[in-house]
Every structure is written in C-alpha cells, then in structure tokens.
Protein backbone atom coordinates (compact mmCIF):
# COMPACT_ATOMS: atom_id res chain seq x y z
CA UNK A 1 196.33 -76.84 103.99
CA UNK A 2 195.56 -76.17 107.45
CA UNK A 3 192.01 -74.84 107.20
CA UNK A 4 191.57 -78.12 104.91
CA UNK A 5 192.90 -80.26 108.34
CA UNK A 6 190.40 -78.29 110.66
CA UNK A 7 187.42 -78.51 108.85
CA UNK A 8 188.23 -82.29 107.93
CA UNK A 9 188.53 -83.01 111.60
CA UNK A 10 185.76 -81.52 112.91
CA UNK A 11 183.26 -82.68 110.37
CA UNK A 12 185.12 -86.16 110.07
CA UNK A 13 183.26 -88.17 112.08
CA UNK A 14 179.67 -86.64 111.33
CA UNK A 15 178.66 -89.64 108.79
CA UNK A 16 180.42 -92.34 111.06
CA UNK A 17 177.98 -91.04 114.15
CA UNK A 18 175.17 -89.86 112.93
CA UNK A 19 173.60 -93.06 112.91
CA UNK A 20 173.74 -93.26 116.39
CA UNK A 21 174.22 -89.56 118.14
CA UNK A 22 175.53 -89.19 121.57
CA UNK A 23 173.40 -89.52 124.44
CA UNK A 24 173.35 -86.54 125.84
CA UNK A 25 171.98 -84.63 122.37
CA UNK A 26 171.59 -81.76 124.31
CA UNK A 27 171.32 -78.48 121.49
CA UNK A 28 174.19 -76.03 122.67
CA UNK A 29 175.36 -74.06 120.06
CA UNK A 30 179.21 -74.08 119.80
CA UNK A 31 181.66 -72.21 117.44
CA UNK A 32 183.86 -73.84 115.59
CA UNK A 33 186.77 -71.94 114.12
CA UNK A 34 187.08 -71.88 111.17
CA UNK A 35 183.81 -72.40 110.11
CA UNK A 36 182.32 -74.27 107.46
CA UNK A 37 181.20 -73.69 103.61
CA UNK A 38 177.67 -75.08 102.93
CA UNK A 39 175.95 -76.43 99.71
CA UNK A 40 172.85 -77.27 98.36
CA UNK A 41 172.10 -81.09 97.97
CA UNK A 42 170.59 -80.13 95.04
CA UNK A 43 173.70 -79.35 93.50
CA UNK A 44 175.95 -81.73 95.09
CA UNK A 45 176.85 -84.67 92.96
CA UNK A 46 180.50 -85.94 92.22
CA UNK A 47 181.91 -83.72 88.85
CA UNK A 48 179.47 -80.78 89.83
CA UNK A 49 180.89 -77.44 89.91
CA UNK A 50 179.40 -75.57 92.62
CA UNK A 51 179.59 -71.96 93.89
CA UNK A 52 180.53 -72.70 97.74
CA UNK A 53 180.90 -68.65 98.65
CA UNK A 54 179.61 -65.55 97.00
CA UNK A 55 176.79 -63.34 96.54
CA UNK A 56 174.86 -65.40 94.54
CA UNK A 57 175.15 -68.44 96.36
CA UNK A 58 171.36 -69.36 96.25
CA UNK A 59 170.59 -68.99 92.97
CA UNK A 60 173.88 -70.99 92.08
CA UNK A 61 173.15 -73.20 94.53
CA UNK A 62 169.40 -73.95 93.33
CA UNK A 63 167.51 -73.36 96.31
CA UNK A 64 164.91 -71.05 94.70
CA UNK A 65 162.94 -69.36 97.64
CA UNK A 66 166.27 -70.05 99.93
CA UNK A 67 167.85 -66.63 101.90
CA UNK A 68 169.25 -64.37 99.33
CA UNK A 69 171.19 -62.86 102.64
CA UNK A 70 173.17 -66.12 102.94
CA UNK A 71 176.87 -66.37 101.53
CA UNK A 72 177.81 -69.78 101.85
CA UNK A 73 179.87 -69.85 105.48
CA UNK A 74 178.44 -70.74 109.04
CA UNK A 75 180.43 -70.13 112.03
CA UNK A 76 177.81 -72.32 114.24
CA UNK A 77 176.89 -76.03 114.43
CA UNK A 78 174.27 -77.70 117.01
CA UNK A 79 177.39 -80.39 118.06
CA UNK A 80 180.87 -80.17 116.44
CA UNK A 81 181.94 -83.92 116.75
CA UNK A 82 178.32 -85.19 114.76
CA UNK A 83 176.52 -81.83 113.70
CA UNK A 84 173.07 -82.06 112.25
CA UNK A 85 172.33 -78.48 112.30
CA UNK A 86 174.09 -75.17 111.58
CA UNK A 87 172.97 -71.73 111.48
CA UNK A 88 174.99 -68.23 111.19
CA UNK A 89 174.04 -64.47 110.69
CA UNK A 90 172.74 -62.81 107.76
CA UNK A 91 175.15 -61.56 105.12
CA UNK A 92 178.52 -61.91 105.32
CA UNK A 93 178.68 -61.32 109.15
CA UNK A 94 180.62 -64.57 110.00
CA UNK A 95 183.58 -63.32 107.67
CA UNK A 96 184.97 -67.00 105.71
CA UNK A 97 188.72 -67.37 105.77
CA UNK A 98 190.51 -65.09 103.56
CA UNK A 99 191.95 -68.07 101.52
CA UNK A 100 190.75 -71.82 100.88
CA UNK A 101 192.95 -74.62 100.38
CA UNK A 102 192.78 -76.80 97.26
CA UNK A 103 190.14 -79.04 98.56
CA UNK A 104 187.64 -78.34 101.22
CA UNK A 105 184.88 -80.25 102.77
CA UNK A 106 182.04 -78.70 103.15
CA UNK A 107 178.49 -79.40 104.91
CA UNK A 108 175.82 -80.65 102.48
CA UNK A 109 171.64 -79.05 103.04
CA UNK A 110 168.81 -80.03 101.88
CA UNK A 111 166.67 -77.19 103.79
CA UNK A 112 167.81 -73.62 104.73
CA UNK A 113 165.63 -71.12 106.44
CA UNK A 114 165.62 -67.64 107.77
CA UNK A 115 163.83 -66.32 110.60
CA UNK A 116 164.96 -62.37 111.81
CA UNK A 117 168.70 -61.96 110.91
CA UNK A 118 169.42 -65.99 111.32
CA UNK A 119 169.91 -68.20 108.54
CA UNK A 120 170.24 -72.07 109.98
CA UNK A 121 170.30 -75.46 107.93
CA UNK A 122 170.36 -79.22 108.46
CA UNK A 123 173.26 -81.14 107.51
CA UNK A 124 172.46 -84.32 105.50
CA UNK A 125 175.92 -85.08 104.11
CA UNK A 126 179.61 -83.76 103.20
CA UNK A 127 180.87 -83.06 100.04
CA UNK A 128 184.25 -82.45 99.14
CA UNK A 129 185.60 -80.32 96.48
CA UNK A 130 188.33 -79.03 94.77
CA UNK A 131 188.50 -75.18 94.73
CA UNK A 132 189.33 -73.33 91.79
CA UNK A 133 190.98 -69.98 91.47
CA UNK A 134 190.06 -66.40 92.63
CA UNK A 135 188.07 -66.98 96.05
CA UNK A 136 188.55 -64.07 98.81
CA UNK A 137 187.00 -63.55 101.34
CA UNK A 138 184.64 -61.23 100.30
CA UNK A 139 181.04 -62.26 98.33
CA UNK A 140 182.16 -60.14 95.30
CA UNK A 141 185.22 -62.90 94.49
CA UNK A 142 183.22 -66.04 94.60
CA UNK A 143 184.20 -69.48 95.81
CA UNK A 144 183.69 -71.77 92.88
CA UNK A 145 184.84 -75.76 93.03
CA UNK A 146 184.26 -79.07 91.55
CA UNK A 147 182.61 -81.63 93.80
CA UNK A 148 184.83 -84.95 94.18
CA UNK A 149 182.71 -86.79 96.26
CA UNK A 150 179.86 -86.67 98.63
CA UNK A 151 178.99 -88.45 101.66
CA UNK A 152 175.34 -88.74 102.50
CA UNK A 153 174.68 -89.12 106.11
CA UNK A 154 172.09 -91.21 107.52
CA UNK A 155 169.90 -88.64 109.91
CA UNK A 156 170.03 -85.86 108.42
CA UNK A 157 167.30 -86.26 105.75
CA UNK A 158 168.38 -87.75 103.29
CA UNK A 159 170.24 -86.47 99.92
CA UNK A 160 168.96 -85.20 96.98
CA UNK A 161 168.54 -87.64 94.00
C-alpha cells in the first residue's frame, strides 16, 4: 500500500495544476522515488487491461514504432508536483519496485521517443488500475492490470479517443 500512497501523492495534483503550471516552469529534472509505471493513451480506457511492465510493453501497449528498449517504469519527471514530461534509461535500468500494490496510478502518453540510450514521454493524463497477479520486478514477469479510471489532463495533449 505504500508505493500506492507515494505515487498517488506525487502525481495527485498533476490534473488539478496543469491548467495553470507554476511560474517558475523552469525544466530541472528531479527523481522521484519510487518511480512511476507509464501507459499508452491508446490503450487507456476504463475496463482495459493493460500491460503496465514487461518486455513487451510496446507492442501491448500499441505504440507501433515506440522504443522496444522501454519497460514501462521512469524514475524521472520534468516537475514532480505537475509533471508534463518524463524520461528514464533504456531497458530496465531504472529497476521498478519489486512488488505493486493492488491499485496503482500510473502516468498516461500519448508520444514516447528515444534518442541515444534515453527514452522520455509527455504526460497527458493518469490512469489508475488494478493490478493483477504475478508482477516482479523483472520484464520476464509482466505487470498486467485493469484500468479503473483515467484522468485526462488539460496540457498535456490531449487523450486518445
């Protein structure tokens, strides 16, 4: 439950701000333990089951010509009280935690690139979602969940439809 707390507070108040970001919107990049899972907003709709960790988390997560390298987890966001961007290492080089708890929110993105050995997103909602079974820490035991409900935000781009 206390990774569920963390990741809930941190992200919490990303839909209430984002309409209006702080002043100074200065990019520093800032970790923020624990980290956070990411998915498509292609696949995030309320009911959806969704692959949130694992080796094959692009094609699950339908991004088509998105990083095969990326896992699901980023360590880094641009701000962590209204985040609009994110970006971590290739592979699984920011190691997840080694167990979820039964409902997680997780950053929504519509766009995720690589460029050299960094894969970074935008964040353009949060989804929550209720894990099932069998994740580890490790890309080989995949994070699976059903999506309960999903936030859009209004500047990061928009959600899928």
């Amino acid at each position: 439950m206390g990774h569920r707390l963390v990741i809930t507070s941190a992200l919490g108040l990303l839909c209430s701000l984002a309409a209006a970001p702080p002043a100074s919107a200065a990019t520093t990049s800032t970790s923020t333990p624990p980290g956070f899972f990411v998915i498509s907003s292609a696949v995030a709709a309320p009911g959806a089951t969704v692959e949130f960790w694992g080796a094959q988390w692009t094609d699950d997560n339908s991004l088509g010509s998105g990083p095969a390298s990326f896992k699901g987890f980023t360590d880094t966001v641009d701000n962590p009280t209204c985040p609009t961007l994110w970006s971590t290492d290739t592979g699984n080089s920011t190691p997840p935690p080694a167990s979820v708890p039964s409902e997680v929110t997780v950053i929504v993105s519509s766009s995720i690139t690589q460029v050299g050995s960094t894969i970074s997103g935008n964040v353009v909602g949060l989804a929550t979602i209720e894990t099932d079974p069998g994740y580890e820490g490790n890309p080989g035991h995949p994070g699976y969940g059903t999506v309960l409900s999903v936030q859009p935000c209004s500047s990061g781009g928009g959600m899928a439809s």
